[in-house]
C-alpha atoms as a PDB file:
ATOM      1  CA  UNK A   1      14.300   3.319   1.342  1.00  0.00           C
ATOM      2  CA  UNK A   2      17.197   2.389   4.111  1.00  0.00           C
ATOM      3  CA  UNK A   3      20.118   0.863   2.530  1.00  0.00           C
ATOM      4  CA  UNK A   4      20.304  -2.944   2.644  1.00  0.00           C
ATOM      5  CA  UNK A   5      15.822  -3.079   2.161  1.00  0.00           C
ATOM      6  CA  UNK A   6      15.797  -3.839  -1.516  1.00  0.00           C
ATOM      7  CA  UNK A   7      17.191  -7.271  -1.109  1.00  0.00           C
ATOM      8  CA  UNK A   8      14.899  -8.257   1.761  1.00  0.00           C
ATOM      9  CA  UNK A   9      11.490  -6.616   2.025  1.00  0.00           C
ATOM     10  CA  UNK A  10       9.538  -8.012  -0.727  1.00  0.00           C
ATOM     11  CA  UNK A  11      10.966 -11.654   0.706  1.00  0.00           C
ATOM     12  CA  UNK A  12       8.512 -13.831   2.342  1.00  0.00           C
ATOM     13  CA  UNK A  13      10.915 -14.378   4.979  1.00  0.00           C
ATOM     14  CA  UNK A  14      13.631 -11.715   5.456  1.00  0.00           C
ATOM     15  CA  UNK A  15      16.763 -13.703   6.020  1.00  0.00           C
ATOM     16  CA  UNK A  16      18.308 -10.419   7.639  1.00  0.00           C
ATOM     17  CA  UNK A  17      17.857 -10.160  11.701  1.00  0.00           C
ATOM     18  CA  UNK A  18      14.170  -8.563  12.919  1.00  0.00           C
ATOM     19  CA  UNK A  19      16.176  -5.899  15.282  1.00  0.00           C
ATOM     20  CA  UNK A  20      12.307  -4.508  16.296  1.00  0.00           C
ATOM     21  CA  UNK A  21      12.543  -1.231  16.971  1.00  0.00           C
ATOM     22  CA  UNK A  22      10.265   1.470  18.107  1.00  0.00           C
ATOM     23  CA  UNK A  23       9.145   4.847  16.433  1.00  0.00           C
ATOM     24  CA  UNK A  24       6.894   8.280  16.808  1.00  0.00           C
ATOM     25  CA  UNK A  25       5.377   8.886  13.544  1.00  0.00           C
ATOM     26  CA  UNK A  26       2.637  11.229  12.191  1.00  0.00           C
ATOM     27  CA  UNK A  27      -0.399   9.257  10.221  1.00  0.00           C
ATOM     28  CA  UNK A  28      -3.746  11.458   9.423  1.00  0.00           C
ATOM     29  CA  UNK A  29      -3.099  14.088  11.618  1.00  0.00           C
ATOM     30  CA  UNK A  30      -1.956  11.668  14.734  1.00  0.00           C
ATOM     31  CA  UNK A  31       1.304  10.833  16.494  1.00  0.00           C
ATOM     32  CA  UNK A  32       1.434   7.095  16.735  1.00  0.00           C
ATOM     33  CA  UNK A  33       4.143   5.270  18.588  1.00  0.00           C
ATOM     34  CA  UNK A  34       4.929   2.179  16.257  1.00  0.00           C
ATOM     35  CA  UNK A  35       7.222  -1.275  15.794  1.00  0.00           C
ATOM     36  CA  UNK A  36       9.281  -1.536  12.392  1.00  0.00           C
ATOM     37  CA  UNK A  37      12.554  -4.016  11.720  1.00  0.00           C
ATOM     38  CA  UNK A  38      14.552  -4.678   9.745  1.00  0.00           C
ATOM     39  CA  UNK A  39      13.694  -6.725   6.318  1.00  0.00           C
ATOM     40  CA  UNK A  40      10.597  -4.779   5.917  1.00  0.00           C
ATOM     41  CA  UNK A  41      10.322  -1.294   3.604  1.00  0.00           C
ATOM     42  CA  UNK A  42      11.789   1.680   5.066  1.00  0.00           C
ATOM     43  CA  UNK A  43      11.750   0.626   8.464  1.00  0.00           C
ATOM     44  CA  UNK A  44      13.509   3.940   9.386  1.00  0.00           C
ATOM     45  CA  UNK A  45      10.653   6.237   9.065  1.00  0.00           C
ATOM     46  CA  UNK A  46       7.419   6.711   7.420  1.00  0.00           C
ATOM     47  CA  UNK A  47       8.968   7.177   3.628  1.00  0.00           C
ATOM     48  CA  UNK A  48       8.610   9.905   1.036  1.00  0.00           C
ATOM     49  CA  UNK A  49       6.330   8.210  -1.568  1.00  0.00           C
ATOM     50  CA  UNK A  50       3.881   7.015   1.356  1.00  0.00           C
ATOM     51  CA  UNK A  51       3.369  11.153   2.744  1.00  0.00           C
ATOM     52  CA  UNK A  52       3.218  12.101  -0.336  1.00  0.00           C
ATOM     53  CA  UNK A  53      -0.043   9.189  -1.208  1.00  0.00           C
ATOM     54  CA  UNK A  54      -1.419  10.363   2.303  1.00  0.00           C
ATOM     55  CA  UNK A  55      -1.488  14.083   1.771  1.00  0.00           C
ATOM     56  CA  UNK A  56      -3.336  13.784  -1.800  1.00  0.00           C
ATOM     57  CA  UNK A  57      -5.775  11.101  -2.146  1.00  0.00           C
ATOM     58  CA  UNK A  58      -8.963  11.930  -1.146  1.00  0.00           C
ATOM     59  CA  UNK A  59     -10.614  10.049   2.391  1.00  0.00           C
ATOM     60  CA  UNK A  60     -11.819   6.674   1.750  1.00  0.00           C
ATOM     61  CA  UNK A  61     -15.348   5.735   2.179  1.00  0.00           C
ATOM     62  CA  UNK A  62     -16.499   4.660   5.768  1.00  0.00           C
ATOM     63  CA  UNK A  63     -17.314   1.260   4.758  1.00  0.00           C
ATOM     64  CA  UNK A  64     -16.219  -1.644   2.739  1.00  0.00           C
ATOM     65  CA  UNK A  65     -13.334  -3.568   1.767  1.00  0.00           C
ATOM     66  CA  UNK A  66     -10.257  -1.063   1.854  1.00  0.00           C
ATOM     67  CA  UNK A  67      -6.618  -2.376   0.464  1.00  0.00           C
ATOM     68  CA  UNK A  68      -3.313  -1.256   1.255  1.00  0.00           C
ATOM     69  CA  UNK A  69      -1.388  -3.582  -1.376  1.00  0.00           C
ATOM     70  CA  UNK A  70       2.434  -3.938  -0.196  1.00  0.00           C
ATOM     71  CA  UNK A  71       1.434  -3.190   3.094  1.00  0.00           C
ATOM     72  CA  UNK A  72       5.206  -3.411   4.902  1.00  0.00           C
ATOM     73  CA  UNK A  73       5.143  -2.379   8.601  1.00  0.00           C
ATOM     74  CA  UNK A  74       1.814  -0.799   8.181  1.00  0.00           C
ATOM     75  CA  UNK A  75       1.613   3.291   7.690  1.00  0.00           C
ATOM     76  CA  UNK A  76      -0.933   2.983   5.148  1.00  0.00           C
ATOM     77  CA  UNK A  77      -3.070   0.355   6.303  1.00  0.00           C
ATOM     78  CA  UNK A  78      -3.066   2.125   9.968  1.00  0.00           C
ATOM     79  CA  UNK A  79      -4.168   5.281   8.271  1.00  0.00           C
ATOM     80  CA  UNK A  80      -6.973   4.092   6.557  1.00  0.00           C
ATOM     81  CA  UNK A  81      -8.073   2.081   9.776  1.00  0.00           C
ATOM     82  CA  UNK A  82      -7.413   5.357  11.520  1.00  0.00           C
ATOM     83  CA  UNK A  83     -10.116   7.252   8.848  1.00  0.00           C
ATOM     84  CA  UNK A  84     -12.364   4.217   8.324  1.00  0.00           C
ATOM     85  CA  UNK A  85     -12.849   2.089  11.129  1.00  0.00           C
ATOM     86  CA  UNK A  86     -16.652   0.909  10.552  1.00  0.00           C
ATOM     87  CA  UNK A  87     -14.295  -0.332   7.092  1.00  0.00           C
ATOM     88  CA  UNK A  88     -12.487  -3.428   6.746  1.00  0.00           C
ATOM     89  CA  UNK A  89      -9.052  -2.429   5.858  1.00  0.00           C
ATOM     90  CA  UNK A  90      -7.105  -5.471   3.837  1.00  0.00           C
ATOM     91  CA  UNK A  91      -3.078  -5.108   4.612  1.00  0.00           C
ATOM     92  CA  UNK A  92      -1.602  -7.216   2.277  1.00  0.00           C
ATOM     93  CA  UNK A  93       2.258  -8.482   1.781  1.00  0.00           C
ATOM     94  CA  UNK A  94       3.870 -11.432   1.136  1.00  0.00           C
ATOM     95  CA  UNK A  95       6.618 -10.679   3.899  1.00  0.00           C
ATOM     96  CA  UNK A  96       5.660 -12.263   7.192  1.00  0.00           C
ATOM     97  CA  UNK A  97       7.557  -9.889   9.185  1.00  0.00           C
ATOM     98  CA  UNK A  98       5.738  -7.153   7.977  1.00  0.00           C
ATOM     99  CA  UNK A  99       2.276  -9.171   8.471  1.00  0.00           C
ATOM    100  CA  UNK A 100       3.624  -9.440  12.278  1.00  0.00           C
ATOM    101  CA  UNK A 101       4.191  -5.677  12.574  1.00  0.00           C
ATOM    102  CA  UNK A 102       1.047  -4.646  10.851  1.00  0.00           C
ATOM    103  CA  UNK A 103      -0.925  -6.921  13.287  1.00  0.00           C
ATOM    104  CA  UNK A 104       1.418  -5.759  16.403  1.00  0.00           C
ATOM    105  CA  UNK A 105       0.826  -1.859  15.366  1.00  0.00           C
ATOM    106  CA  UNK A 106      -2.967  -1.833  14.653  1.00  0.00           C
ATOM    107  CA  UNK A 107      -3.583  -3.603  18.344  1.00  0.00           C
ATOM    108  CA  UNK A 108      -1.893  -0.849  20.195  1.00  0.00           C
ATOM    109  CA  UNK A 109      -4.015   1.155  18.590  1.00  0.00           C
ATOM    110  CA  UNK A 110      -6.972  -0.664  18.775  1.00  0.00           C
ATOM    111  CA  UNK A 111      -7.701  -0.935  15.063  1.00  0.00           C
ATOM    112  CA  UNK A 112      -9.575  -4.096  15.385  1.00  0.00           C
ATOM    113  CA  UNK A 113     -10.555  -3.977  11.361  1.00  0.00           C
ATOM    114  CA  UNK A 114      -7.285  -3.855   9.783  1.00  0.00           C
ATOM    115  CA  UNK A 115      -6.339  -7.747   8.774  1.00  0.00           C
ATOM    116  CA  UNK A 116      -3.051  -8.615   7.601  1.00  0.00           C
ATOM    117  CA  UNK A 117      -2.943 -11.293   5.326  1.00  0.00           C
ATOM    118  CA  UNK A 118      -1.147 -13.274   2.286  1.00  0.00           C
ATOM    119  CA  UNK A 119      -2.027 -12.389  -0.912  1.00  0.00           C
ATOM    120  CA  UNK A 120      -3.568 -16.195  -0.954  1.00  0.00           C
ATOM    121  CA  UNK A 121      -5.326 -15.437   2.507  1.00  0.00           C
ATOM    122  CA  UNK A 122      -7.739 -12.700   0.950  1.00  0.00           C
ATOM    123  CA  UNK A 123     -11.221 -14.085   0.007  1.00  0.00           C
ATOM    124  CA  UNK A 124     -11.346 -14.394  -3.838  1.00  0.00           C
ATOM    125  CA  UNK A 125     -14.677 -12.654  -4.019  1.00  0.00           C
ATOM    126  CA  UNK A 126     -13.835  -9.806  -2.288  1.00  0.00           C
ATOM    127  CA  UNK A 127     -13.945  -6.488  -3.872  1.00  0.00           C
ATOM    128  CA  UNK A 128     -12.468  -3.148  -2.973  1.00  0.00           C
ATOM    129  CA  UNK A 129     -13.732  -0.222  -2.815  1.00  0.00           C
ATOM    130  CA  UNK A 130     -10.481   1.663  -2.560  1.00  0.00           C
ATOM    131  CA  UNK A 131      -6.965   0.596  -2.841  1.00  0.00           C
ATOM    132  CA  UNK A 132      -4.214   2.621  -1.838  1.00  0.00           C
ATOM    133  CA  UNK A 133      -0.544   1.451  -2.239  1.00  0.00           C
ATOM    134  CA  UNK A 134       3.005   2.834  -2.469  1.00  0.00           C
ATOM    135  CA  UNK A 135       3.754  -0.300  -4.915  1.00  0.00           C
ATOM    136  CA  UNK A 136       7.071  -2.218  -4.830  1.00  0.00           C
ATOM    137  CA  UNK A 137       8.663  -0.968  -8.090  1.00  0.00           C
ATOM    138  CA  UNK A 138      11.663  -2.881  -7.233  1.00  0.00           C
ATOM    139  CA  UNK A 139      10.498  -5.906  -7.680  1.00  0.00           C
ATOM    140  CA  UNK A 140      11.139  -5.676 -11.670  1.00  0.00           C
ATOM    141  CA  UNK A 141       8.643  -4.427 -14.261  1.00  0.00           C
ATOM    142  CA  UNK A 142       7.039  -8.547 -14.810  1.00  0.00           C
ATOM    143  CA  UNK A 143       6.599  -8.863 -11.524  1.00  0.00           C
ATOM    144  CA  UNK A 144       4.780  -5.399 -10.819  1.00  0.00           C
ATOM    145  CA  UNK A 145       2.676  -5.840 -13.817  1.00  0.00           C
ATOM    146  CA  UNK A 146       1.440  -9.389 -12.626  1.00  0.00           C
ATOM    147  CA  UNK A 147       0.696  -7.524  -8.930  1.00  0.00           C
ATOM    148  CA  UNK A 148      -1.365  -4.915 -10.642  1.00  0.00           C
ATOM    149  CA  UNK A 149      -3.195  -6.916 -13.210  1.00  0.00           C
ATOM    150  CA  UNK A 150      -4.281  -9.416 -10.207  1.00  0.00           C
ATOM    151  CA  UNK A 151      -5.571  -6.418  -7.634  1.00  0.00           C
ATOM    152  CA  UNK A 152      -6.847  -3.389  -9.992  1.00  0.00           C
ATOM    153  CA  UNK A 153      -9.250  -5.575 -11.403  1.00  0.00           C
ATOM    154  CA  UNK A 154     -11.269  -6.104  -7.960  1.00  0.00           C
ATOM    155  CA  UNK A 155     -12.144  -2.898  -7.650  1.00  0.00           C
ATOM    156  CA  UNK A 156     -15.433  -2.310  -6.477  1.00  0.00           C
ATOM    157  CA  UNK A 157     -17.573  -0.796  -9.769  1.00  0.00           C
ATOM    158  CA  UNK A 158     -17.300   2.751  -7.997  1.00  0.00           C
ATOM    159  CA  UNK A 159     -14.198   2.031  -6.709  1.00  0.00           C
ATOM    160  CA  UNK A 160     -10.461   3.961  -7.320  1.00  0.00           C
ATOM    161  CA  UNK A 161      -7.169   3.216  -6.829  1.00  0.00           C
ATOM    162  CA  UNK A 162      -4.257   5.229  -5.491  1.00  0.00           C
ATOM    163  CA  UNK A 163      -0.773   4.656  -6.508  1.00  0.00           C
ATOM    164  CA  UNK A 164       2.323   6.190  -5.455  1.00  0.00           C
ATOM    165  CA  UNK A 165       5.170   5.582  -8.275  1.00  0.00           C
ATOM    166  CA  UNK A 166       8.976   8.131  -8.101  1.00  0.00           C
ATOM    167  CA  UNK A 167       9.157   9.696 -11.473  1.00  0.00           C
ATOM    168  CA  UNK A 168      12.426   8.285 -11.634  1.00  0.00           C
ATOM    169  CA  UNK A 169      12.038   4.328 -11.167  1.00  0.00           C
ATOM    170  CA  UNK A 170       9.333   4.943 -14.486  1.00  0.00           C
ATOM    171  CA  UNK A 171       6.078   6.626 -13.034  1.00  0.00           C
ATOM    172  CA  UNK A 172       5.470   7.965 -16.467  1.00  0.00           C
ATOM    173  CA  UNK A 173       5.886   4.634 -18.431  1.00  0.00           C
ATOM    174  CA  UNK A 174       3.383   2.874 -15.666  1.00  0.00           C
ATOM    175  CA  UNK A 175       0.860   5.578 -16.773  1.00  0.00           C
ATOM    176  CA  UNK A 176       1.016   4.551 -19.892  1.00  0.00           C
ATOM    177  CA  UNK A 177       1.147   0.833 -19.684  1.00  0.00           C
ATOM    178  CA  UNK A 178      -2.453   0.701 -17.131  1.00  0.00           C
ATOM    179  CA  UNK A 179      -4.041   3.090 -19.851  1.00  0.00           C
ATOM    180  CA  UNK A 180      -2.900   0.076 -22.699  1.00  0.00           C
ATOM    181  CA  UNK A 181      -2.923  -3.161 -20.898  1.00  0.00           C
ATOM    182  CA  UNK A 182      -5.892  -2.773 -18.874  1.00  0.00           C
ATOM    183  CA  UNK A 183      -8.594  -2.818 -20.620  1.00  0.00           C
ATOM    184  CA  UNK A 184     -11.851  -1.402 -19.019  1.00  0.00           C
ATOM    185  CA  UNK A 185      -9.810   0.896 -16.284  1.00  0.00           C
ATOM    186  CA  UNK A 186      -9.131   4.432 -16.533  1.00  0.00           C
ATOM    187  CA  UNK A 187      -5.941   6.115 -15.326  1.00  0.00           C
ATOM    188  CA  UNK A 188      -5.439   9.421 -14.678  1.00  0.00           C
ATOM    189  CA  UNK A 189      -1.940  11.220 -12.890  1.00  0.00           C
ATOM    190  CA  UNK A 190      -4.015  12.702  -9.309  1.00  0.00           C
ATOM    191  CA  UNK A 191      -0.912  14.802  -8.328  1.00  0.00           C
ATOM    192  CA  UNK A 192       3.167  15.281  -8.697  1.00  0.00           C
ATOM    193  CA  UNK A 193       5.006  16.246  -5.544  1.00  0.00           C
ATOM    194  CA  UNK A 194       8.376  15.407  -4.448  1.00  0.00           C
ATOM    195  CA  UNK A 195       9.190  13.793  -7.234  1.00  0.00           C
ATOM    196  CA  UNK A 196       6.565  11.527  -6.764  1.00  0.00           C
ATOM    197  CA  UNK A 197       3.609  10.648  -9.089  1.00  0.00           C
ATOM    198  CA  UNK A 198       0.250   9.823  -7.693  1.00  0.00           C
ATOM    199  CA  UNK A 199      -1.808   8.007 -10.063  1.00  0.00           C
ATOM    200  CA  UNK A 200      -5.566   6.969 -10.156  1.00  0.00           C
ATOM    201  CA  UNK A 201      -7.189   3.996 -11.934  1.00  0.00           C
ATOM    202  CA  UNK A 202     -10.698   3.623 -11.915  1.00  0.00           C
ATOM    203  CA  UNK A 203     -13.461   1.628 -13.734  1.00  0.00           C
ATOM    204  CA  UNK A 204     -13.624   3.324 -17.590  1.00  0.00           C
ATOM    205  CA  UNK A 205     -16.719   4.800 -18.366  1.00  0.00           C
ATOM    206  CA  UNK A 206     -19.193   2.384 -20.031  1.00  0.00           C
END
């Protein structure tokens, strides 16, 4: 995370200046050229947590609802437009400036079925079918437990969630609070690397 982000990215609208800039980064095995700013998440580079998610889940079904939740200038989103695009793929973010980027970034690259949107703009009967997400811990514990026990839920039946949490900022403890306070879900730690947990939370067998 690039110093000075934790005050701004998870703000509606970033009071710091855009300063748009451009960047080469890898996604799925491609070199994109992309726009990032300031006031967004790690607008710097594509960030630890985020390669780490990419390299372990496994490839998300070719159709459906797909949901990058905390979308920020778009790595995650783009890849799963990138692997699905006969999917819709759901970016989601409450900062507007990342909303812009993620829309700006999947037109150069012709990824006409990624959507930005609000968390309020997403059809209330839509379910996923896979959710990946690099989560904004920083937000405070509440507030990330209110995210979570809003999206998880509208997972498709057969669907499964990907989460990226750092060990340090309380993987561990997250683990353990999706196994108790949601009932019907499953959660299960995918992979460690980096210092990064990847968790998955599916549907509990019946």
């Amino acid at each position: 995370m690039a110093t000075g982000d934790v005050d701004h990215y998870f703000a509606a609208d970033p009071a710091s200046p855009e300063q748009r800039r451009r960047l080469r980064v890898a996604l799925v095995g491609r070199e994109l050229e992309v726009e990032t700013a300031a006031g967004v998440f790690c607008p710097d580079r594509v960030d630890l947590g985020t390669a780490v998610l990419l390299r372990t889940v496994p490839d998300p079904p070719e159709r459906g609802n797909l949901l990058d939740l905390g979308c920020g200038w778009g790595p995650i989103a783009l890849s799963l437009g990138l692997l699905s695009p006969e999917a819709t793929t759901w970016a989601v973010d409450v900062n507007q400036r990342a909303l812009d980027l993620v829309r700006v970034n999947a037109a150069r690259h012709g990824l006409s079925t990624v959507v930005a949107a609000t968390p309020e703009e997403v059809p209330a009967d839509v379910e996923f079918d896979v959710i990946w997400s690099n989560p904004p811990i920083r937000v405070g514990k509440d507030a990330l437990h209110d995210l979570l026990h809003t999206w998880l839920p509208r997972l498709a039946p057969s669907g499964a969630a990907y989460l990226v949490v750092q060990k340090n900022l309380g993987a561990d403890s997250l683990h353990r609070w999706l196994d108790e306070e949601l009932p019907g879900m499953a959660c299960r730690r995918l992979a460690s690397a980096k210092g990064f947990r990847v968790l998955e939370v599916t549907r509990a067998a019946s």
